[in-house]
Protein backbone atom coordinates (compact mmCIF):
# COMPACT_ATOMS: atom_id res chain seq x y z
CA UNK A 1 -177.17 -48.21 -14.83
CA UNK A 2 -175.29 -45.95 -17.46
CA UNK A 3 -173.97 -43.60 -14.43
CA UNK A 4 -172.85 -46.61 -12.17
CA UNK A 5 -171.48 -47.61 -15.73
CA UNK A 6 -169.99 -44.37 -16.05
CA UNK A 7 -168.32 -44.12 -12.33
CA UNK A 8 -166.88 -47.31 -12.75
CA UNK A 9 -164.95 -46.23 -16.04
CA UNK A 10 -163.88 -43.37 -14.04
CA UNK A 11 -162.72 -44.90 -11.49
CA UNK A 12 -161.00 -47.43 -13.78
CA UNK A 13 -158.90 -44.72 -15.35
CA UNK A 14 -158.50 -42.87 -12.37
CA UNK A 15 -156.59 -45.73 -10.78
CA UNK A 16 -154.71 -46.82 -14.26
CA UNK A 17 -153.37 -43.20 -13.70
CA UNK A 18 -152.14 -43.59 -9.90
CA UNK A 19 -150.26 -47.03 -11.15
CA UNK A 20 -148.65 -45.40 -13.79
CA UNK A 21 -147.79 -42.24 -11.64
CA UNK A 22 -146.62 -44.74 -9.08
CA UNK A 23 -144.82 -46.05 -11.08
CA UNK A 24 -143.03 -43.55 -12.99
CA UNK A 25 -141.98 -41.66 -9.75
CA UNK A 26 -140.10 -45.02 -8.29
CA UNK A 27 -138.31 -45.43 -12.08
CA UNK A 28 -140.67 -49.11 -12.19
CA UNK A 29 -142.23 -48.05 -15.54
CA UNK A 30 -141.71 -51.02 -18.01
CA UNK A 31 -142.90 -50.42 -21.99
CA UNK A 32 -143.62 -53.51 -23.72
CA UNK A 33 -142.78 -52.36 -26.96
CA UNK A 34 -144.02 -54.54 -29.96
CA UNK A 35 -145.21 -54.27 -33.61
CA UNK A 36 -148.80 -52.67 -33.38
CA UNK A 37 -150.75 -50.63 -35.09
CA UNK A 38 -151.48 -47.16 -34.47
CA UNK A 39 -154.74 -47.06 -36.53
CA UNK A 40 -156.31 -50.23 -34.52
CA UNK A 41 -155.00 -48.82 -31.36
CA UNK A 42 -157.15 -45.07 -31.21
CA UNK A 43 -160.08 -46.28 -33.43
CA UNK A 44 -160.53 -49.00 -30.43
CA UNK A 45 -159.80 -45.97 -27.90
CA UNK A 46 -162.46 -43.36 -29.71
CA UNK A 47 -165.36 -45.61 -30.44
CA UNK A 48 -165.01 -46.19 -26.32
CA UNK A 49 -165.46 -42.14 -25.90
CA UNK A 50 -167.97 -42.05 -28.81
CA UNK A 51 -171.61 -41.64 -25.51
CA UNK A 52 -169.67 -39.95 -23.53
CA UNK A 53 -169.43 -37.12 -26.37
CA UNK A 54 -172.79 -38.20 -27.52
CA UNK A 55 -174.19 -36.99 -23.65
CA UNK A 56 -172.34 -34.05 -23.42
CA UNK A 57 -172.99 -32.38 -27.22
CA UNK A 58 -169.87 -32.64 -28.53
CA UNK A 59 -169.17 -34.02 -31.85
CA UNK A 60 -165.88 -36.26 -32.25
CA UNK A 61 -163.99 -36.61 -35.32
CA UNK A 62 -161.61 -39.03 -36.13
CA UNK A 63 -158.56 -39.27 -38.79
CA UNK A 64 -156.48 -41.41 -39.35
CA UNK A 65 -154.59 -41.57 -42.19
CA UNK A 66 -154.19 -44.86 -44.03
CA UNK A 67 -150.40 -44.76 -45.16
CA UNK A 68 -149.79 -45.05 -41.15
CA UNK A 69 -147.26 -47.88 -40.92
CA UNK A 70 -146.71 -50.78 -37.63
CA UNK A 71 -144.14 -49.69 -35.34
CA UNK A 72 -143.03 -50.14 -31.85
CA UNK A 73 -144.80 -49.08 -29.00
CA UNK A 74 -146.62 -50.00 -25.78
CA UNK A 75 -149.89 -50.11 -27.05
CA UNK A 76 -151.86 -49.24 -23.64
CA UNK A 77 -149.58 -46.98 -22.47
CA UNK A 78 -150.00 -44.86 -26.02
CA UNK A 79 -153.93 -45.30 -25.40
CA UNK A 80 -153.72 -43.74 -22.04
CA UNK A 81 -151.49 -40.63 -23.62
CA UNK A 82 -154.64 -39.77 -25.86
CA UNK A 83 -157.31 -40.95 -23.50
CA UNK A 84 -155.63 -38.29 -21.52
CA UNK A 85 -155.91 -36.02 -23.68
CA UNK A 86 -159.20 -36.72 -25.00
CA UNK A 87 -160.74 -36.44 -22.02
CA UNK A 88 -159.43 -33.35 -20.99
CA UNK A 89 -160.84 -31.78 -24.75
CA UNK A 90 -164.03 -32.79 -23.40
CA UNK A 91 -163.96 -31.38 -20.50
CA UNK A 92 -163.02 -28.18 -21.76
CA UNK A 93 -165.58 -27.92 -24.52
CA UNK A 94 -168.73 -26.75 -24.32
CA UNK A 95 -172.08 -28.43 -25.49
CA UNK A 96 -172.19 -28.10 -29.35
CA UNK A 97 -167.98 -28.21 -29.72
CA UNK A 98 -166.05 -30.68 -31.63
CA UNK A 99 -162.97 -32.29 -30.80
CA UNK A 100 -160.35 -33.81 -33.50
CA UNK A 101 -158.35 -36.38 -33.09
CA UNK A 102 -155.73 -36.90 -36.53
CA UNK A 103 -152.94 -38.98 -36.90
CA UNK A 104 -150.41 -39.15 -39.75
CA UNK A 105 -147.22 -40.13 -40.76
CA UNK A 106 -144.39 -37.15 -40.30
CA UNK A 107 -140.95 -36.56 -40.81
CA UNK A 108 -139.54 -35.61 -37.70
CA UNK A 109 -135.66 -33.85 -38.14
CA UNK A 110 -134.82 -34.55 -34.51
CA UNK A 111 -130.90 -33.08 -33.43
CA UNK A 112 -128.32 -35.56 -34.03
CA UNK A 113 -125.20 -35.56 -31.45
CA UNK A 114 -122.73 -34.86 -33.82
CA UNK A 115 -123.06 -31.70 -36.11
CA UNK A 116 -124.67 -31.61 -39.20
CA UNK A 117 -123.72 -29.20 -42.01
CA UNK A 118 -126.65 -26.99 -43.51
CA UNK A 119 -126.62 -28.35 -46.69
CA UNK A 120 -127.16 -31.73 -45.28
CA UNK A 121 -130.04 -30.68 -43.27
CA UNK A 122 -131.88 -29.22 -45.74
CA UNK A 123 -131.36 -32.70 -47.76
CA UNK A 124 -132.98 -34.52 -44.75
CA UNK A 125 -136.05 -32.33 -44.84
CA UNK A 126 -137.66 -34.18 -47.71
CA UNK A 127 -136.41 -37.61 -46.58
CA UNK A 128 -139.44 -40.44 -45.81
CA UNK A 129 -141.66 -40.32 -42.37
CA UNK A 130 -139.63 -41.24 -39.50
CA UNK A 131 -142.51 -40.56 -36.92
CA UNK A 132 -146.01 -40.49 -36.67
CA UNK A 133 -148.24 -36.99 -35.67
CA UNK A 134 -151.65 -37.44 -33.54
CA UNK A 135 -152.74 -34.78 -32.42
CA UNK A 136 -156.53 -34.04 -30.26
CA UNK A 137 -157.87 -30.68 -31.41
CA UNK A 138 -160.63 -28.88 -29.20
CA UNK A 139 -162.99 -25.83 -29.99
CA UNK A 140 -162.82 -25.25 -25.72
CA UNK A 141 -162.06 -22.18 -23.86
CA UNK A 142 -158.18 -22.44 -24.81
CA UNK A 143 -154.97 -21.86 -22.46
CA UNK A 144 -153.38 -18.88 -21.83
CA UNK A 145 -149.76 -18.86 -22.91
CA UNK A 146 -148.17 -18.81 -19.59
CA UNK A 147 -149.51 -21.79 -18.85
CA UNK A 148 -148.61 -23.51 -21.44
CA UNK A 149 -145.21 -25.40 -19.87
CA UNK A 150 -146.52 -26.22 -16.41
CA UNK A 151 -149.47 -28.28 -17.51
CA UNK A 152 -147.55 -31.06 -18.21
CA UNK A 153 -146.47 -30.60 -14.55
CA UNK A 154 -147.82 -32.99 -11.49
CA UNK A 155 -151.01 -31.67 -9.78
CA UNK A 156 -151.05 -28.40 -11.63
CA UNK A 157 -154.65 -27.41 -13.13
CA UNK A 158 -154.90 -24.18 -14.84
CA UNK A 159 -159.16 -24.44 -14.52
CA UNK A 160 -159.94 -24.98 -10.92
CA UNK A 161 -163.31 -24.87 -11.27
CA UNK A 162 -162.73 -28.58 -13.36
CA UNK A 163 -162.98 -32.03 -11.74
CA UNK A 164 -159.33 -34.26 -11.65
CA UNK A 165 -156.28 -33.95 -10.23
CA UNK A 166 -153.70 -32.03 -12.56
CA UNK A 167 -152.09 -35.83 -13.10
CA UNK A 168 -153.44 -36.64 -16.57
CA UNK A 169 -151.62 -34.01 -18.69
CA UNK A 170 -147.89 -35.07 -16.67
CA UNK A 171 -148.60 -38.88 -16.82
CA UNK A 172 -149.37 -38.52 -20.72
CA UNK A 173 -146.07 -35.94 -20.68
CA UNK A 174 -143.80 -38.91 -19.44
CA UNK A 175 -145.21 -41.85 -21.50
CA UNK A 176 -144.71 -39.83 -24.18
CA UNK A 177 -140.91 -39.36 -23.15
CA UNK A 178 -140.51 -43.38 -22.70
CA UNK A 179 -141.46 -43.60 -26.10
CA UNK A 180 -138.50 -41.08 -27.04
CA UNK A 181 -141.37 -39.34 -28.68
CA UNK A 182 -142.53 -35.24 -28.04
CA UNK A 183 -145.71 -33.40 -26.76
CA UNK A 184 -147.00 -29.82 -26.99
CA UNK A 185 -149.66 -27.53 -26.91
CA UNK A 186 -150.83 -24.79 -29.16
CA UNK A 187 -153.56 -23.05 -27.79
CA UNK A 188 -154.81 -19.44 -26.88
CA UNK A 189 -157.71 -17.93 -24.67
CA UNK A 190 -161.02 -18.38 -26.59
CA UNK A 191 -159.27 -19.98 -29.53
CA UNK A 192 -159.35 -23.68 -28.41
CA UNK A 193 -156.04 -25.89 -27.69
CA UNK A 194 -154.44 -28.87 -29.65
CA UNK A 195 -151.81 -30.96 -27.74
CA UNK A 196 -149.44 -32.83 -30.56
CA UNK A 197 -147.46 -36.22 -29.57
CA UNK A 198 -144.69 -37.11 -32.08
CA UNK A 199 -144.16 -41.01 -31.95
CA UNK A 200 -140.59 -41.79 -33.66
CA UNK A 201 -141.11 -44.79 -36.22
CA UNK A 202 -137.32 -45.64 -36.95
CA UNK A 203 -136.41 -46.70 -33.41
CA UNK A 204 -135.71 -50.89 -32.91
């Protein structure tokens, strides 16, 4: 029963990913952008990952920090960006790992279209959180840095010894970009990865 259970939830995401592939290649992608909030939104997604870690001998660990405000965004769409990358942590850490998954509030200084002088810059540094920071940590193998832009490309997979099909990291890649938001990886060989998403706050 818990591996029917289990191919069924696979399946389930698998085809959640083709519709929003589908869907982003034709230019059909709708957000439905409306007050939610953040904390409710990946404690609901984690404590649905919670056996899966549990069967594989990985420990999961979860912060979120309080002072994270409501905002706008599509609320499944921003679950399927981290259930993205959560799953691909697990995959790509061994029995006895952990995986992290933190999110914070974060002042993001993004470029404006007009120039800035220095001094003004520097004042906007210590200005309040425009943006929130999750990011999914893994103790896994880690990626080489060559590889670190074309991950986030369609159908590219770096291990090809893993299951999927090199859609997850490019789906969660243009969600992200709906949301005007950011998302990178810092990894190397050996050393584990962590992919960041920056989430702006301030945007109506």
């Amino acid at each position: 029963l818990q591996e029917s259970k289990d191919s069924c939830e696979r399946l389930v995401r698998l085809v959640s990913m083709f519709l929003n592939y589908s869907a982003l290649e034709t230019g059909k992608l709708l957000l439905h952008s409306r007050e939610n909030d953040l904390k409710d939104c990946l404690t609901e997604l984690t404590s649905r990952w919670q056996e899966a870690f549990k069967r594989k001998h990985v420990r999961l660990e979860v912060s979120l920090d309080p002072a994270i405000p409501t905002f706008r965004f599509d609320y499944p769409k921003i679950q399927q960006v981290v259930a993205n990358l959560v799953d691909n942590a697990l995959k790509h850490t061994p029995s006895s790992g952990t995986v992290m998954v933190t999110a914070a509030p974060h002042f993001w200084e993004r470029r404006s279209t007009k120039d800035t002088p220095a001094s003004d810059r520097r004042r906007e540094v210590s200005q309040a959180p425009n943006s929130v920071r999750i990011s999914v940590a893994d103790t896994g193998l880690g990626i080489a840095a060559e590889h670190h832009q074309e991950i986030f490309e369609d159908f590219v997979r770096v291990d090809r010894s893993s299951s999927g099909m090199g859609l997850g990291l490019a789906i969660a890649h243009r969600l992200v970009q709906a949301h005007r938001g950011k998302i990178w990886v810092d990894s190397e060989l050996h050393r584990g990865s962590t992919f960041t998403v920056l989430l702006p706050t301030d945007i109506i």
